[in-house]
Protein backbone atom coordinates (compact mmCIF):
# COMPACT_ATOMS: atom_id res chain seq x y z
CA UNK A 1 177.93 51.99 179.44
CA UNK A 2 174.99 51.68 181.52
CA UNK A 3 173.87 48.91 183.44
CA UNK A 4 171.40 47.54 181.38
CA UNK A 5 173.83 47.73 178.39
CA UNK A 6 176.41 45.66 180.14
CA UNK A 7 173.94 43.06 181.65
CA UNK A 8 173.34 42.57 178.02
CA UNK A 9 177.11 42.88 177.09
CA UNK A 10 177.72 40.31 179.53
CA UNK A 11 174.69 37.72 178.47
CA UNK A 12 175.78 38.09 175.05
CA UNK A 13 179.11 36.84 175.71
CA UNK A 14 178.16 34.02 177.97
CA UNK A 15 175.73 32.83 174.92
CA UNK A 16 178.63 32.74 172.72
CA UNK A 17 181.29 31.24 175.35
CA UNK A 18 178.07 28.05 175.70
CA UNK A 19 177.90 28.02 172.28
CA UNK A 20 181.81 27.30 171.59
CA UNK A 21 181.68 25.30 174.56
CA UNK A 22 178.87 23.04 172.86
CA UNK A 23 180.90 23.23 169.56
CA UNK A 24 183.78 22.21 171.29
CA UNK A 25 182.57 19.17 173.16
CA UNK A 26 180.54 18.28 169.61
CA UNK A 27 184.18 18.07 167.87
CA UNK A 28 185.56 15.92 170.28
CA UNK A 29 182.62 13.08 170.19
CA UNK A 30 182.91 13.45 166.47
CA UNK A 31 186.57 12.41 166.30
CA UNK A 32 185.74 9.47 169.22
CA UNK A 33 182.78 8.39 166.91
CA UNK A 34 185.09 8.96 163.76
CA UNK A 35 187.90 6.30 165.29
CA UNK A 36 185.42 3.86 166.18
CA UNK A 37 183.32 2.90 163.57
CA UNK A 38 184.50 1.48 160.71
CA UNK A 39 184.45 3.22 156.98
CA UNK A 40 182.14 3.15 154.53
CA UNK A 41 182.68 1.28 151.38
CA UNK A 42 182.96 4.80 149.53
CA UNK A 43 185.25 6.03 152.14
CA UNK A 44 187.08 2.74 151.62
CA UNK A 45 186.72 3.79 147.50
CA UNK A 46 188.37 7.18 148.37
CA UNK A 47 191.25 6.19 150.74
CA UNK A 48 192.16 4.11 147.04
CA UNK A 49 191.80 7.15 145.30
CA UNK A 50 194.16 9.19 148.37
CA UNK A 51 197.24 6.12 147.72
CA UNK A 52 197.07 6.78 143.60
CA UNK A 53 197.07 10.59 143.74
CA UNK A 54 195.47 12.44 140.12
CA UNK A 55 193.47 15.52 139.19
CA UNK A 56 190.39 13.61 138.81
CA UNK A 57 189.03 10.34 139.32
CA UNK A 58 186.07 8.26 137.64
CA UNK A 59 183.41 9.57 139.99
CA UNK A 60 184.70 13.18 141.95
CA UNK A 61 187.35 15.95 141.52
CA UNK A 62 190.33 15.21 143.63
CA UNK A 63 190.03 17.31 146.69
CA UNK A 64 188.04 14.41 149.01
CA UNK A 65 191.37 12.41 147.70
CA UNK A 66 193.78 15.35 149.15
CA UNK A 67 192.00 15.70 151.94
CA UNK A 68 192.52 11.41 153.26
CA UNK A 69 196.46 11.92 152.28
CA UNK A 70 196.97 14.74 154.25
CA UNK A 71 194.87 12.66 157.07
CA UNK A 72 196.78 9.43 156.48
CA UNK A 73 199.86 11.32 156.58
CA UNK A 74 199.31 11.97 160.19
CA UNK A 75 197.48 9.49 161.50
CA UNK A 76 198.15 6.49 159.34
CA UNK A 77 195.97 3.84 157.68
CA UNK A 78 192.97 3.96 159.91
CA UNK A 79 189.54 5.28 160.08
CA UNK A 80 190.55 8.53 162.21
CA UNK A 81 193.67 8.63 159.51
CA UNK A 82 190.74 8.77 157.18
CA UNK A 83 188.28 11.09 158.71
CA UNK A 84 190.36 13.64 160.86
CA UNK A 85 189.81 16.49 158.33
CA UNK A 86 186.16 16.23 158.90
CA UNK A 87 185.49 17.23 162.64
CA UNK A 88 188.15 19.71 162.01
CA UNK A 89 187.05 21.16 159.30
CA UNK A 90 183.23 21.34 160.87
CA UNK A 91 185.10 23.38 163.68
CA UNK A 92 186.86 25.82 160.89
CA UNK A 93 183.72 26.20 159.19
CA UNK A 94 181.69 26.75 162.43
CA UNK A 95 184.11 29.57 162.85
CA UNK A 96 183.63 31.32 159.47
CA UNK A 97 180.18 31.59 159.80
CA UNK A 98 180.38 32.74 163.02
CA UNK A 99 182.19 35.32 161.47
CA UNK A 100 180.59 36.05 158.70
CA UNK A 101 177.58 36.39 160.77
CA UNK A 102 179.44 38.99 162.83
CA UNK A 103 180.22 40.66 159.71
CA UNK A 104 176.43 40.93 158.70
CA UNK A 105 176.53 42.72 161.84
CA UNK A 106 172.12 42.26 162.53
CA UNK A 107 172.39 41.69 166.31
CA UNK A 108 175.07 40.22 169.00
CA UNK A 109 173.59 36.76 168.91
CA UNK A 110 173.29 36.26 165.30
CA UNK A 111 176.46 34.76 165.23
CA UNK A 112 175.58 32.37 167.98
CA UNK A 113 172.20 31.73 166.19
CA UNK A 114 174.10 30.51 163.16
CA UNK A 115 176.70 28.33 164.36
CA UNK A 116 174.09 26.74 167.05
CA UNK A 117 171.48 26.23 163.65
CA UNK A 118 174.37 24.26 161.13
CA UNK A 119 175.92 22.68 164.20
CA UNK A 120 172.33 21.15 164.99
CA UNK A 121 171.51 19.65 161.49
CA UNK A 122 172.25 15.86 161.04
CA UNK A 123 173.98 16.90 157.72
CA UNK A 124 176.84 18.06 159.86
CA UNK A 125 176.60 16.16 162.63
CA UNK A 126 177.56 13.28 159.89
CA UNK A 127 179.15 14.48 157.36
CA UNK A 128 181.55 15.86 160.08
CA UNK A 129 182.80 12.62 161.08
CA UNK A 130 182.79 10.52 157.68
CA UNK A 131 185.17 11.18 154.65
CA UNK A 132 183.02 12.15 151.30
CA UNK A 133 183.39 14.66 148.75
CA UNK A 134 180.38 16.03 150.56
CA UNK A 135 182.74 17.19 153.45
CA UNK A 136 185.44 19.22 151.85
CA UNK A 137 182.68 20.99 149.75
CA UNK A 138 180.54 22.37 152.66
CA UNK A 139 183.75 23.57 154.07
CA UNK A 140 184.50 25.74 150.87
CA UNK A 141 180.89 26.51 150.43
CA UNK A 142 181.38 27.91 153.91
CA UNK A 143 184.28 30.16 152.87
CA UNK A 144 182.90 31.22 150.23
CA UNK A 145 179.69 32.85 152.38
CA UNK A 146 182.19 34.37 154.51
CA UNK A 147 184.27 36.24 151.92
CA UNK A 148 181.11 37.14 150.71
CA UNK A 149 180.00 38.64 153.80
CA UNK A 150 183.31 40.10 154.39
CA UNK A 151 183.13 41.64 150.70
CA UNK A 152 179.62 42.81 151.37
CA UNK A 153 180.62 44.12 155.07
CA UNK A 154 183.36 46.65 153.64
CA UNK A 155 182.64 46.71 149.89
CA UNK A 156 186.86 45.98 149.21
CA UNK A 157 186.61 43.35 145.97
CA UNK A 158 190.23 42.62 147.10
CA UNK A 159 187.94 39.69 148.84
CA UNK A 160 186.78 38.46 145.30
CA UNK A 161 190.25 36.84 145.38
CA UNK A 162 189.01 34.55 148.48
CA UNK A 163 185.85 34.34 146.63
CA UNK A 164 187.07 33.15 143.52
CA UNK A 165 189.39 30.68 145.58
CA UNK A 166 187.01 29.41 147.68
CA UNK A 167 184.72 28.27 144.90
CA UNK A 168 187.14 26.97 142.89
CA UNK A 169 188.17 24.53 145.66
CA UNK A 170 184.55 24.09 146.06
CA UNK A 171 184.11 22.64 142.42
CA UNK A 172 187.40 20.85 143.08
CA UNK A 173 185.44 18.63 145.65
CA UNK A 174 182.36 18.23 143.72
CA UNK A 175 180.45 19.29 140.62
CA UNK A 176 177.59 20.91 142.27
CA UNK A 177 179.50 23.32 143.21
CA UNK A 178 178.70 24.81 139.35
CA UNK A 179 175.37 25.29 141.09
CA UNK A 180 176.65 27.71 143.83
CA UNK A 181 179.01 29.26 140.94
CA UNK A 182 175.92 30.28 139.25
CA UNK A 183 174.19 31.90 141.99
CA UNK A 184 177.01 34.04 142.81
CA UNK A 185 177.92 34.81 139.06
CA UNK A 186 174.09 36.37 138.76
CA UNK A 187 174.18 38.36 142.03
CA UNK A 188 177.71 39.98 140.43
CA UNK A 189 176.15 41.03 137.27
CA UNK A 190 173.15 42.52 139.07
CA UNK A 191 175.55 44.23 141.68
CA UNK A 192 177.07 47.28 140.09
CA UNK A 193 179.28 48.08 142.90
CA UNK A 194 180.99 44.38 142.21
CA UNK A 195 181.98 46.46 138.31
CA UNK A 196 183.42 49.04 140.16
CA UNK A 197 186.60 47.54 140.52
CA UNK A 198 186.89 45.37 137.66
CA UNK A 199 190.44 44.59 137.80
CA UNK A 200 189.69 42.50 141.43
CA UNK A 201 186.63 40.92 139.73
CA UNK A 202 188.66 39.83 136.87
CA UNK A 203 191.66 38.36 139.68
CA UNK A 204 188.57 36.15 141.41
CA UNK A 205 187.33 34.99 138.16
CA UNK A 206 190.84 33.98 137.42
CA UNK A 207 191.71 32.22 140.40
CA UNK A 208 188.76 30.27 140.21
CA UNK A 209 189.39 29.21 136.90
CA UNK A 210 193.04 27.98 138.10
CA UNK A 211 191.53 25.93 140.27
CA UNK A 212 189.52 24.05 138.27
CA UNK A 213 192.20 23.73 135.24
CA UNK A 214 193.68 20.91 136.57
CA UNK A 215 190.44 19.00 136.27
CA UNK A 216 189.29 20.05 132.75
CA UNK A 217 192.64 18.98 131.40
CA UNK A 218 192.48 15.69 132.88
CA UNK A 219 189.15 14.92 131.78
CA UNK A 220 190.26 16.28 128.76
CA UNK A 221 192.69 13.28 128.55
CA UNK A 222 190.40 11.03 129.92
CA UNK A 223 187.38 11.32 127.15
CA UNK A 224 185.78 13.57 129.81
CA UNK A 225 184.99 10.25 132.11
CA UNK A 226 183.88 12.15 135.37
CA UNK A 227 182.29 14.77 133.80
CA UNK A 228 179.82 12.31 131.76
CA UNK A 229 179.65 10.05 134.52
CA UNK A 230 177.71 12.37 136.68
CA UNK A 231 176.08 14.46 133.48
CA UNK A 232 175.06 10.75 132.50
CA UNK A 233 172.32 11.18 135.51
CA UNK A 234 170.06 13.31 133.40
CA UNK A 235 169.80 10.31 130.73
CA UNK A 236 167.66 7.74 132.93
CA UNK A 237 164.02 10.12 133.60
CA UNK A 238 161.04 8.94 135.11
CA UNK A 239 158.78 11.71 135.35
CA UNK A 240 155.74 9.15 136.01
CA UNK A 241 157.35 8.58 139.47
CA UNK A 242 158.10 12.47 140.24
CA UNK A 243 155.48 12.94 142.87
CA UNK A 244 157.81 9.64 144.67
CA UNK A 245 161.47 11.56 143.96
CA UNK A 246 159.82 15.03 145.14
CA UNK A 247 158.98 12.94 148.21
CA UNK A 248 162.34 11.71 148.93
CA UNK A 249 164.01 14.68 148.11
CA UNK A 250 161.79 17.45 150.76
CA UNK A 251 161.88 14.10 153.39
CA UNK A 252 165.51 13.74 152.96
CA UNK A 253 166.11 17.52 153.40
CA UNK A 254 163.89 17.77 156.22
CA UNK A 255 165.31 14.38 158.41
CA UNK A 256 169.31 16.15 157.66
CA UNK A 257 168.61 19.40 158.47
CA UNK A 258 166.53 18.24 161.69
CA UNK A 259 162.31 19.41 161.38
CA UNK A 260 162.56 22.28 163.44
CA UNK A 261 165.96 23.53 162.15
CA UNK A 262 164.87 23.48 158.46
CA UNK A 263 161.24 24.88 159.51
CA UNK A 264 163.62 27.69 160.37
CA UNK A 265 166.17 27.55 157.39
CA UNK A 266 162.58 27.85 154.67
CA UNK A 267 161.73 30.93 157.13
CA UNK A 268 164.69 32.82 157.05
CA UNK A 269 164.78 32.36 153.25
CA UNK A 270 161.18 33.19 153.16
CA UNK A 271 162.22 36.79 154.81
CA UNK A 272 165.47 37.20 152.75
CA UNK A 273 163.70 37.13 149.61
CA UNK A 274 161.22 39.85 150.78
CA UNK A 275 164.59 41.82 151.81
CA UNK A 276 165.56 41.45 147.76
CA UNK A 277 165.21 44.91 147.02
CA UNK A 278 166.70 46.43 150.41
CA UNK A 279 169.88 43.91 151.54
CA UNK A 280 172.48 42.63 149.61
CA UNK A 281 173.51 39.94 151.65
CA UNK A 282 169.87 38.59 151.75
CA UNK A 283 169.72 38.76 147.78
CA UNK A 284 172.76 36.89 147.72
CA UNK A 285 172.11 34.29 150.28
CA UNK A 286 168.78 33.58 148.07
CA UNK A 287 170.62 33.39 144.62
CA UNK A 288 173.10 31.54 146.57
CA UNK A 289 170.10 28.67 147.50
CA UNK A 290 167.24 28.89 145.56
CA UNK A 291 168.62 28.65 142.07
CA UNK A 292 170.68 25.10 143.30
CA UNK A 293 167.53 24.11 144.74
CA UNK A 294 165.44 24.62 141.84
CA UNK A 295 167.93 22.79 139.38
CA UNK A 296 167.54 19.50 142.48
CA UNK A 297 163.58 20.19 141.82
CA UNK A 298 163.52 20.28 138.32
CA UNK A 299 165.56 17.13 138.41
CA UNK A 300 163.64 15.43 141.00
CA UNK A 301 160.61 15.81 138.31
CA UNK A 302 162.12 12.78 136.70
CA UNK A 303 164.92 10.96 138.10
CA UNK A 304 166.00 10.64 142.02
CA UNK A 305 167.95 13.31 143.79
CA UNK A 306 170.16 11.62 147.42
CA UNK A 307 169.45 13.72 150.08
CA UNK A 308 173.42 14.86 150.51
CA UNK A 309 173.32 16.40 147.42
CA UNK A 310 171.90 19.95 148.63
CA UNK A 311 174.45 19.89 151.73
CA UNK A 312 176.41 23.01 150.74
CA UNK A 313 173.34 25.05 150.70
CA UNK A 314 172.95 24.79 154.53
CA UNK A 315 175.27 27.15 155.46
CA UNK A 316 173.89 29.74 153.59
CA UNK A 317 170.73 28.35 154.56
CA UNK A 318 171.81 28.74 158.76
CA UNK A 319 173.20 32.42 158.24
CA UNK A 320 170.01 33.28 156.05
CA UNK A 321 167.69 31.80 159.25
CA UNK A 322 169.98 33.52 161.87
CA UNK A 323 169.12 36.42 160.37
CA UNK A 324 165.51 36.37 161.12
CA UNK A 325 166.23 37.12 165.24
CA UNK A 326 164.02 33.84 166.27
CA UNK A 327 164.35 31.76 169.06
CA UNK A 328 166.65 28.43 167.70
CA UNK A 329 167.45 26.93 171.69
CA UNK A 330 164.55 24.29 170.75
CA UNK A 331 165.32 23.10 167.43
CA UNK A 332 169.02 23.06 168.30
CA UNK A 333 167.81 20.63 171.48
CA UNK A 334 165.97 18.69 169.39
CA UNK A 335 168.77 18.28 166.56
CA UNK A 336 171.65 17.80 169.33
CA UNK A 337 169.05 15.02 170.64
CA UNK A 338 168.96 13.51 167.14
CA UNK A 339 173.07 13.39 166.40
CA UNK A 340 173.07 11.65 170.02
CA UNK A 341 171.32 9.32 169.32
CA UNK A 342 172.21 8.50 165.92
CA UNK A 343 175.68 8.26 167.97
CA UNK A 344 174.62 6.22 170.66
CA UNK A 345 173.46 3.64 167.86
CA UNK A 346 176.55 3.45 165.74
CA UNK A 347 178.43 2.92 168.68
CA UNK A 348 176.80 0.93 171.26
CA UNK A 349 173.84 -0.50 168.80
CA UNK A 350 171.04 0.31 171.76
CA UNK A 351 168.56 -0.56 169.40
CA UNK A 352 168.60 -4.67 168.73
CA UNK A 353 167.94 -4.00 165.19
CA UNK A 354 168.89 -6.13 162.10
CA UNK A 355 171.51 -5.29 159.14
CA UNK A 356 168.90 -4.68 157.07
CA UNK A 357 167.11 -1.63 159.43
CA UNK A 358 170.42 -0.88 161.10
CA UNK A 359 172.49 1.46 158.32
CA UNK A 360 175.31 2.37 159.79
CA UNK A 361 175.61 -1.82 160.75
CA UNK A 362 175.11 -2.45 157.21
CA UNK A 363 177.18 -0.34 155.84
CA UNK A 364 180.45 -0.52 157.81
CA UNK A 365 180.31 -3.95 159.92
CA UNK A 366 181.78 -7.12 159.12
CA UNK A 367 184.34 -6.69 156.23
CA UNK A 368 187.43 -6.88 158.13
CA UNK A 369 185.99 -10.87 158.65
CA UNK A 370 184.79 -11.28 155.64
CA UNK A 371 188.02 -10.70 154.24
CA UNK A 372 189.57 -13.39 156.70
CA UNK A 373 187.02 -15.69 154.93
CA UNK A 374 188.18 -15.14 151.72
CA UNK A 375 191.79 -15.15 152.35
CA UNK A 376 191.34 -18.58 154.13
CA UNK A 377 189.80 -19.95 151.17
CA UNK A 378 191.58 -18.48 148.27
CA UNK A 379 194.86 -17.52 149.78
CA UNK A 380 197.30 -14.19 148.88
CA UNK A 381 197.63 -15.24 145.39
CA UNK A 382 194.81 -15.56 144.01
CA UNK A 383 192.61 -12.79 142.29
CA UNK A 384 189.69 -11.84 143.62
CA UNK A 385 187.22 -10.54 140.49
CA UNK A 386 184.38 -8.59 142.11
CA UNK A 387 181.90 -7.03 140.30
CA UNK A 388 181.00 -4.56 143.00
CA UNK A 389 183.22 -1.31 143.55
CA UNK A 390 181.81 -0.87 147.16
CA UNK A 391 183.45 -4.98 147.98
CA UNK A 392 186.58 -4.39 146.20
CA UNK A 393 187.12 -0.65 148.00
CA UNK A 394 186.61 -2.16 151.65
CA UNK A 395 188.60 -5.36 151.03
CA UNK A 396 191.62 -3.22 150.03
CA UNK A 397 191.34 -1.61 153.30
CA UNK A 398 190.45 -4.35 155.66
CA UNK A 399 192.00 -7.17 153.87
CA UNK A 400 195.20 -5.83 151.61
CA UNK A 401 196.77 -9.23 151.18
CA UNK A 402 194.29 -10.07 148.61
CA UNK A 403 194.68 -9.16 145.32
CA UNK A 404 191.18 -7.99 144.08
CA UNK A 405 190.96 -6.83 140.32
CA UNK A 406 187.86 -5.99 138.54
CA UNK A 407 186.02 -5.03 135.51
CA UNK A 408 184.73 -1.84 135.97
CA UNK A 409 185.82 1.90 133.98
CA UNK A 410 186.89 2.98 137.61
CA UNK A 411 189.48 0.83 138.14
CA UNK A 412 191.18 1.04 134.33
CA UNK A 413 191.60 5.08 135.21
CA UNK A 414 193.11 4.57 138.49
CA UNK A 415 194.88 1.21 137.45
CA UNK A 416 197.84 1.10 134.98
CA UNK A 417 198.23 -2.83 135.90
CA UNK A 418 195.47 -5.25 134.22
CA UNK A 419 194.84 -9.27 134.85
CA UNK A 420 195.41 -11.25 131.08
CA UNK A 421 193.84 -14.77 130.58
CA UNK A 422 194.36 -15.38 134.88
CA UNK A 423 191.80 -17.61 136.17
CA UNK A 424 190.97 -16.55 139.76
CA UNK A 425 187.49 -16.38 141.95
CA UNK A 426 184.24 -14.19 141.07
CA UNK A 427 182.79 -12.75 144.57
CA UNK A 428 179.53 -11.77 143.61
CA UNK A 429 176.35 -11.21 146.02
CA UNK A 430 174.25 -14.56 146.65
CA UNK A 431 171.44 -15.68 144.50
CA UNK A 432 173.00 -12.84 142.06
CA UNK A 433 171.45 -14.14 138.72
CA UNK A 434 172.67 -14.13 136.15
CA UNK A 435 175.90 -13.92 137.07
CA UNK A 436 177.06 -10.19 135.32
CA UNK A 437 180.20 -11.79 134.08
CA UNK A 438 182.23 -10.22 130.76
CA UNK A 439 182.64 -11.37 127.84
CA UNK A 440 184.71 -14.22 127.82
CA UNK A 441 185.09 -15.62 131.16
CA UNK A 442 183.46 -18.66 131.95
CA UNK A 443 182.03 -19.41 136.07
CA UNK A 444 182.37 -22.89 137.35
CA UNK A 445 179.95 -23.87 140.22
CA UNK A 446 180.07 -22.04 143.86
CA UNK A 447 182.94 -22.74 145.48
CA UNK A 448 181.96 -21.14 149.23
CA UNK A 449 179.86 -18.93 150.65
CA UNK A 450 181.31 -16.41 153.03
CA UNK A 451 179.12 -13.91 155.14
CA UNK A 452 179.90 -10.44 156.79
CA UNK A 453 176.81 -9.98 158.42
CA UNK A 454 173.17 -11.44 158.48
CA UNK A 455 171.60 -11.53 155.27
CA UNK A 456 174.64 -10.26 153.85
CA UNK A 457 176.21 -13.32 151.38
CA UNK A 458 178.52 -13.68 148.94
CA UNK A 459 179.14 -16.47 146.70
CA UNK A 460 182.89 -16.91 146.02
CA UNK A 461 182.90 -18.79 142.13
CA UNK A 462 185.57 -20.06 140.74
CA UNK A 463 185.98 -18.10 137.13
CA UNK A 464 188.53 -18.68 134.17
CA UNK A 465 189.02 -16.40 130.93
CA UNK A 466 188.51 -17.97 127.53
CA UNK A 467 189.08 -16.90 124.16
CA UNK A 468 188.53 -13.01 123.88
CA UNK A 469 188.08 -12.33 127.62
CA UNK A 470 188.13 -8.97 128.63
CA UNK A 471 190.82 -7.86 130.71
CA UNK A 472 190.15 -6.74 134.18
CA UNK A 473 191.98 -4.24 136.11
CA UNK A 474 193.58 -4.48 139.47
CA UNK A 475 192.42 -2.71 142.15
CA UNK A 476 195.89 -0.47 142.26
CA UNK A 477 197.15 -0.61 146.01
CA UNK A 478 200.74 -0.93 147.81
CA UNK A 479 200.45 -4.36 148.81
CA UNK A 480 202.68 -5.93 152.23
CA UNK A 481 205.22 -7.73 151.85
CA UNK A 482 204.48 -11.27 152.26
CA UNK A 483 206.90 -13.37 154.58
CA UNK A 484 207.43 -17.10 154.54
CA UNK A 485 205.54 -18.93 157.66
């Protein structure tokens, strides 16, 4: 080796020793900022789904749902309990594209390159330390880019086994996943070398399909309730206000992936897709992208599309832009700038700014009080009847002496225990008119108004089935034992 080889032997490694360094240093504030602040009402609406375990829920498939219980398991009831799989599993993915980039095999620093690029977006910075099915599918739409590149790397379909595995899991977190499915099902027909070995194709495809089964058959028993629940989103179409969802949908993707960090993810797409015809890898990172993105366009045409929806496409998206050799040290400063201070304000609220600016404040502060309030009024035995899931999921976390029951299709599939002709209080958002009562359940006038934050009220009314009320469901959760004073 001559000395100009191992000067850049030697640089090469200290980039990637900085780079796990950084990675390493990111996990940690992810778990401290993970413990601290307080969950989400859908994380709250998951832990429920972790303490009734099923193969698929109202909303999701079960894996966000697997993913809490194994948390809980080790760390108990709490928000780290909650969230622990997600720094970890940002670390594990951060590793298997480092690999996978390794695999690709372009230059020495195109690992670093990609794990510096995803490790810079907000989208992981996060998703990394909250609990949604968002998390566990960016980790599997991670392994599934690595055995791809591993597959591409040595041309051994033994890896279509990990493939097929990986998204299968993938579509066991969310739906979308069908999206990435796609992508790689067209880039296998187009490949002849994938027919070469048909037998492994044909193990992948089955081992993807056992992963899903579980799912189908419980929808299947279910009248397909998840499935048409998010399929239902295609009904409601607006195309008058497309130019406002096509907005939202390129702002959203630009503010999560960071400016300069998805100025360089539309670049290195940009190049793979002129490398069609020449590179596998860069055919299938495109196919892998583009077609999911074009379904979120096409739907953006008419009806909104929430910026967390495209979130498995940016690791594909980070090895596809490592690829292109440019500089990323400044748009990884500016997005490690960005998750700091996104940080500093859910933890130490540097910014004086009101519930209503403040999202993280709105979303996660004041519940555990708010359920005081409404035990001192109503006490442990009577039912709480609240219209809104997001309420009823963080009052069976922060308050699980109450007994909270509701109307809504979620809780009957998660419930086996309903509320018949029990009178009991309606907490329903102030000024709420009119009050979105069932049939047959009458509201007498406001008993109390209790408040969690500024500007966020809720009217506690006492309510009282009549004839032909509709049974509501309780909110299904092992509640304490309740000792005599």
């Amino acid at each position: 080796m001559s000395g100009a080889e191992g000067r850049s032997a030697l640089h090469a490694l200290t980039t990637a020793r900085l780079c796990w360094a950084a990675v390493i240093v990111a996990t940690v504030v992810r778990m401290i900022v993970a413990a601290s602040v307080p969950l989400t009402p859908d994380e709250a609406y998951y832990w429920i789904w972790s303490r009734h375990l099923q193969f698929g829920y109202f909303d999701h498939p079960p894996m966000v749902a697997l993913w809490i219980r194994a948390g809980t398991a080790l760390f108990g009831d709490s928000a780290f309990g909650v969230r622990c799989l997600g720094p970890v599993s940002a670390l594990a993915g951060s590793w298997l594209l480092w690999d996978a980039a390794r695999a690709a095999g372009r230059d020495g620093n195109m690992a670093v390159r990609a794990v510096a690029l995803l490790n810079a977006t907000l989208m992981i910075n996060l998703g990394a330390l909250t609990m949604t099915p968002d998390t566990p599918l960016v980790f599997f739409a991670t392994l599934a880019v690595w055995s791809f590149a591993r597959l591409i790397a040595h041309w051994r379909m033994s890896w279509s086994v990990l493939v097929g595995l990986s998204l299968g899991l993938a579509c066991e977190s969310k739906y979308t996943a069908v999206l990435m499915v796609a992508g790689a099902v067209i880039w296998c027909v187009t490949e002849r070398r994938c027919w070469r070995s048909f037998g492994w194709l044909g193990a992948g495809v089955l081992t993807g399909a056992v992963c899903v089964l579980p799912n189908v058959i419980w929808n299947a028993e279910h009248g397909w309730a998840s499935i048409l629940k998010q399929g239902g989103r295609t009904t409601d179409w607006h195309p008058s206000r497309a130019f406002q969802f096509l907005g939202e949908l390129l702002g959203g993707q630009i503010a999560l992936a960071t400016p300069w960090v998805f100025v360089l993810f539309v670049v290195g797409l940009w190049q793979a897709a002129r490398r069609w015809k020449d590179d596998t890898l860069s055919r299938l990172l495109v196919l892998l992208v583009v077609l999911p993105a074009g379904v979120f366009f096409q739907h953006a045409l008419g009806d909104r599309v929430q910026a967390n929806w495209p979130a498995f496409l940016f690791p594909a998206c980070a090895l596809a832009a490592a690829m292109t050799g440019r500089r990323v040290v400044a748009a990884c400063t500016v997005g490690g700038l960005m998750a700091v201070a996104v940080y500093g304000q859910a933890l130490f609220h540097l910014l004086p700014l009101s519930s209503h600016h403040d999202v993280v404040a709105r979303q996660t502060e004041g519940w555990a009080s708010l359920g005081s309030q409404i035990q001192r009024v109503s006490g442990s035995d009577t039912y709480i009847y609240a219209d809104d899931y997001a309420v009823a999921s963080e009052l069976a976390f922060y308050a699980p002496r109450l007994q909270i029951a509701g109307w809504e299709r979620r809780w009957e599939l998660l419930s086996r225990d309903v509320v018949s002709g029990q009178p009991g209080l309606f907490l329903i958002r102030t000024d709420t008119s009119p009050l979105p009562l069932p049939t047959g359940w009458h509201a007498d006038r406001r008993l109390v108004t209790v408040c969690r934050l500024e500007g966020r009220c809720y009217d506690l009314i006492p309510v009282r089935p009549v004839k032909g009320a509709v049974d509501a469901a309780i909110v299904p959760l092992p509640r304490p034992k309740l000792t005599s004073p």
